[in-house]
C-alpha atoms as a PDB file:
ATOM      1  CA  UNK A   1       0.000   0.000   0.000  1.00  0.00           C
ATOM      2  CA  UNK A   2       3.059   2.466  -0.091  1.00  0.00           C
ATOM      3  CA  UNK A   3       3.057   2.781  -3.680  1.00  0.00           C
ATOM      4  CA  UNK A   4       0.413   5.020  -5.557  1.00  0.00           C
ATOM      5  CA  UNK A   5      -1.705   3.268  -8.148  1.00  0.00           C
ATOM      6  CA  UNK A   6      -0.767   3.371 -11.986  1.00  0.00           C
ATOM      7  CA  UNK A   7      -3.959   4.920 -12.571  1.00  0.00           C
ATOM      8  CA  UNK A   8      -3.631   7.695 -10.434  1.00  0.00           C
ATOM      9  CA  UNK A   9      -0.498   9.043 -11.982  1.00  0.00           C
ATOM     10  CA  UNK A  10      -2.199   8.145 -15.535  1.00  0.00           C
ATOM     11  CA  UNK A  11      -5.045  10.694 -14.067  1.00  0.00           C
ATOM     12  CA  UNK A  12      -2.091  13.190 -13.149  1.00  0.00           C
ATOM     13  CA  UNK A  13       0.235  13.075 -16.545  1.00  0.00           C
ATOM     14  CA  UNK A  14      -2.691  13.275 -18.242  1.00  0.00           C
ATOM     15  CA  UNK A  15      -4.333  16.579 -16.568  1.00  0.00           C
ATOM     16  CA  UNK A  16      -0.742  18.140 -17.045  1.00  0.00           C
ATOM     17  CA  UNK A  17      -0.936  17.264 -20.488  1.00  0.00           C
ATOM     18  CA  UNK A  18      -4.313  18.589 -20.895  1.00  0.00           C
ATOM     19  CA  UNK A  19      -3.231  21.661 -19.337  1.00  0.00           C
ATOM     20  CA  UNK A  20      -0.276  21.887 -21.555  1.00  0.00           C
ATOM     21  CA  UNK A  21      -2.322  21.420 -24.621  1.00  0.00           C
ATOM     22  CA  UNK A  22      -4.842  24.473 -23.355  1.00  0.00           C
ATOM     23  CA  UNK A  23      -1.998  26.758 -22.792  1.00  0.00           C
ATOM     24  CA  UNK A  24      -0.274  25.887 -25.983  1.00  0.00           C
ATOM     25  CA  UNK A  25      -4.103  26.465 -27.489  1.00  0.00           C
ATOM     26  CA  UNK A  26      -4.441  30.067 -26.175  1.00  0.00           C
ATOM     27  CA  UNK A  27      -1.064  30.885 -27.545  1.00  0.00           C
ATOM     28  CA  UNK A  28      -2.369  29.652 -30.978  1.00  0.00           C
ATOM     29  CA  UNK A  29      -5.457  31.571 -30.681  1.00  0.00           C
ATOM     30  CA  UNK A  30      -3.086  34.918 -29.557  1.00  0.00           C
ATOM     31  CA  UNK A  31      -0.891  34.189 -32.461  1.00  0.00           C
ATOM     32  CA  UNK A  32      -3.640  34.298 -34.898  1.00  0.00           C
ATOM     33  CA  UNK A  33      -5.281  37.157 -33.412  1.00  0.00           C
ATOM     34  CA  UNK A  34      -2.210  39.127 -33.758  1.00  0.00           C
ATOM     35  CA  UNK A  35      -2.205  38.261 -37.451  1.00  0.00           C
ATOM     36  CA  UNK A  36      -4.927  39.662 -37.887  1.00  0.00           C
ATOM     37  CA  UNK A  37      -4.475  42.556 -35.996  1.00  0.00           C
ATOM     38  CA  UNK A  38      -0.922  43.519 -37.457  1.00  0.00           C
ATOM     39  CA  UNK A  39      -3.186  42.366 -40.930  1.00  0.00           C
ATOM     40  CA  UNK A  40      -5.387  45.137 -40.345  1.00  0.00           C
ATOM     41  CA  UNK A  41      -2.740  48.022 -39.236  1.00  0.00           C
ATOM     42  CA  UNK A  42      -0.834  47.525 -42.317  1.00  0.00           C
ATOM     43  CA  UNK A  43      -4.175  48.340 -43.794  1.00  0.00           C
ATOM     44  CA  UNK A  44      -4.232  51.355 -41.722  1.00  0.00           C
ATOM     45  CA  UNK A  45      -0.913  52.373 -42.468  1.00  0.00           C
ATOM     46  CA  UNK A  46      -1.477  52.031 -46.760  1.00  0.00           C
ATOM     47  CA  UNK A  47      -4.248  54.395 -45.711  1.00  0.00           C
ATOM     48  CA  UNK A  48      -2.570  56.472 -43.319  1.00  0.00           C
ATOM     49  CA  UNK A  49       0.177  56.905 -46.264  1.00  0.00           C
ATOM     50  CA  UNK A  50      -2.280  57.637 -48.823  1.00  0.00           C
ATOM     51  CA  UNK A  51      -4.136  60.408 -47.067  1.00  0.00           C
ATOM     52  CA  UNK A  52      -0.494  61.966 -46.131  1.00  0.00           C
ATOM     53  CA  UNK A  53       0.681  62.173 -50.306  1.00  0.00           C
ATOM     54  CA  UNK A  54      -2.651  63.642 -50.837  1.00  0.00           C
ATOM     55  CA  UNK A  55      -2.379  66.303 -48.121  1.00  0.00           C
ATOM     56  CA  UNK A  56       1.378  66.737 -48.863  1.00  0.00           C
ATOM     57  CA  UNK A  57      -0.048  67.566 -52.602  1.00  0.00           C
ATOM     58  CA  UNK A  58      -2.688  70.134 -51.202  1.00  0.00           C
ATOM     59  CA  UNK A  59      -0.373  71.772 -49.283  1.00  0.00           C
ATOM     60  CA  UNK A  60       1.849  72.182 -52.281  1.00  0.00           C
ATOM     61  CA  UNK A  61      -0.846  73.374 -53.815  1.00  0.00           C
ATOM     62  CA  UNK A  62      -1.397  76.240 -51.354  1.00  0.00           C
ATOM     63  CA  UNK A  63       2.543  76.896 -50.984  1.00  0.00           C
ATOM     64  CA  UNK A  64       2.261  77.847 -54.619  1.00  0.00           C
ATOM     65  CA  UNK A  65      -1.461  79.885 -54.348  1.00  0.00           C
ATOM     66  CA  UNK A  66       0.477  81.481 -51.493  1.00  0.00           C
ATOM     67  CA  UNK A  67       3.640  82.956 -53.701  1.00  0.00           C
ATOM     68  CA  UNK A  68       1.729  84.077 -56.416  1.00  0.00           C
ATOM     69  CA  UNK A  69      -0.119  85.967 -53.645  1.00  0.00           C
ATOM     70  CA  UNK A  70       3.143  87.361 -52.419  1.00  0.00           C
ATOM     71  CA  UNK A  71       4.195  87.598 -55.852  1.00  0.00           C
ATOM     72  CA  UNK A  72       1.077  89.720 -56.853  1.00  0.00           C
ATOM     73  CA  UNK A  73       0.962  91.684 -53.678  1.00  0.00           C
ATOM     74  CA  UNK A  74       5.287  92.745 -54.049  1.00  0.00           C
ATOM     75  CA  UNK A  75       4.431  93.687 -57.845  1.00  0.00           C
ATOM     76  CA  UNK A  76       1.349  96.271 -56.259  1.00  0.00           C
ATOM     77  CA  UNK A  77       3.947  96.850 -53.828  1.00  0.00           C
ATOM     78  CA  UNK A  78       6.409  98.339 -56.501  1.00  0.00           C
ATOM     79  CA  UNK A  79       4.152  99.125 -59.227  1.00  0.00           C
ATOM     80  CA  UNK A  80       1.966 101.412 -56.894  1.00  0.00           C
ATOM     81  CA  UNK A  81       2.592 102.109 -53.455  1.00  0.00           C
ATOM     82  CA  UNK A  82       6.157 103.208 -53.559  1.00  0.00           C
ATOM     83  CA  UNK A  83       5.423 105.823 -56.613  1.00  0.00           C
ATOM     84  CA  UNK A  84       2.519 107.382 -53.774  1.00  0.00           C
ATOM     85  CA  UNK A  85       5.148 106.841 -51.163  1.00  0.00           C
ATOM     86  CA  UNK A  86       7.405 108.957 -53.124  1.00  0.00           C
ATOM     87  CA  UNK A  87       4.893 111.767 -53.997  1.00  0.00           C
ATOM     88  CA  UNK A  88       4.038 111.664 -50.323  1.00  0.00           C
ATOM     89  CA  UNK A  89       7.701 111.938 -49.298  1.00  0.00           C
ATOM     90  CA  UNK A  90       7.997 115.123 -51.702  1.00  0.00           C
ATOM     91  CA  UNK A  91       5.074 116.788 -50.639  1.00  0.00           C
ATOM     92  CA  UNK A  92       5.797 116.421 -47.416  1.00  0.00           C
ATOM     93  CA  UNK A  93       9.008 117.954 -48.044  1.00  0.00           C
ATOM     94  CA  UNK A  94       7.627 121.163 -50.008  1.00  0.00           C
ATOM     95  CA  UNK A  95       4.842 121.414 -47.247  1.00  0.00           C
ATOM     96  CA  UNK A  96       7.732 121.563 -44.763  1.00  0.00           C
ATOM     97  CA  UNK A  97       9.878 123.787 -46.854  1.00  0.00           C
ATOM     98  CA  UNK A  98       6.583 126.385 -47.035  1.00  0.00           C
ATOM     99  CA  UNK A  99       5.963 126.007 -43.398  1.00  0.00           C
ATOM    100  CA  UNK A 100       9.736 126.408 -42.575  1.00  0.00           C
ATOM    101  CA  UNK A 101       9.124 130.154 -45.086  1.00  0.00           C
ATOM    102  CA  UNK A 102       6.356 130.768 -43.306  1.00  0.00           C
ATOM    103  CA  UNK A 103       7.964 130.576 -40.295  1.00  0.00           C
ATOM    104  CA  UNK A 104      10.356 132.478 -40.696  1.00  0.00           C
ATOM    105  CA  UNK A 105       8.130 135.410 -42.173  1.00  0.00           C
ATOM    106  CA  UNK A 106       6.054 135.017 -39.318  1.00  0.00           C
ATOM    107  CA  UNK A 107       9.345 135.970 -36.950  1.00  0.00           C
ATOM    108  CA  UNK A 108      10.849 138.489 -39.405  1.00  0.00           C
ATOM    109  CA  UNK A 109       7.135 140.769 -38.660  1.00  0.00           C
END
């Protein structure tokens, strides 16, 4: 009676083994799962990469709406305001060479 029945450790090697074969399941089902996951992220990324050429070409697109702007705006800029800024700098100048006359008649009385 000091030994433990065949049986018994039958029953025991063969829970292990069951449990072995449940673990080794779940990593199976994990493995798969991940598959499918890292499946459906490279999807994600194709899209992700997609949508980033598309707004890297509407961006370009505004870069260049945005220097013809400047472009425009620098042509005004020479074509228009600095002839007024240069009639405004002379008359300026005569209407402080009159008031400077002026003046000076003014103290002369």
């Amino acid at each position: 009676m000091n030994e433990i029945p065949s049986v018994y450790w039958m029953i025991v090697i063969g829970a292990i083994a069951l449990m072995i074969c449940f673990v080794l399941f779940y990593i199976a089902m994990v493995l798969l799962e991940s598959k499918k996951a890292i499946e459906e992220s490279r999807k994600i990324m194709e899209e992700a990469a997609r949508t980033i050429r598309q707004v890297d070409l509407i961006v370009n697109d505004v870069q260049a709406s945005i220097s013809s702007v400047r472009e425009a705006i620098g042509e005004i800029n020479q074509s228009i305001l600095v002839p007024v800024r240069k009639l405004g700098y002379g008359v300026s100048a005569v209407t402080g060479f009159l008031a400077g006359l002026l003046g000076r008649e003014k103290e002369e009385e």
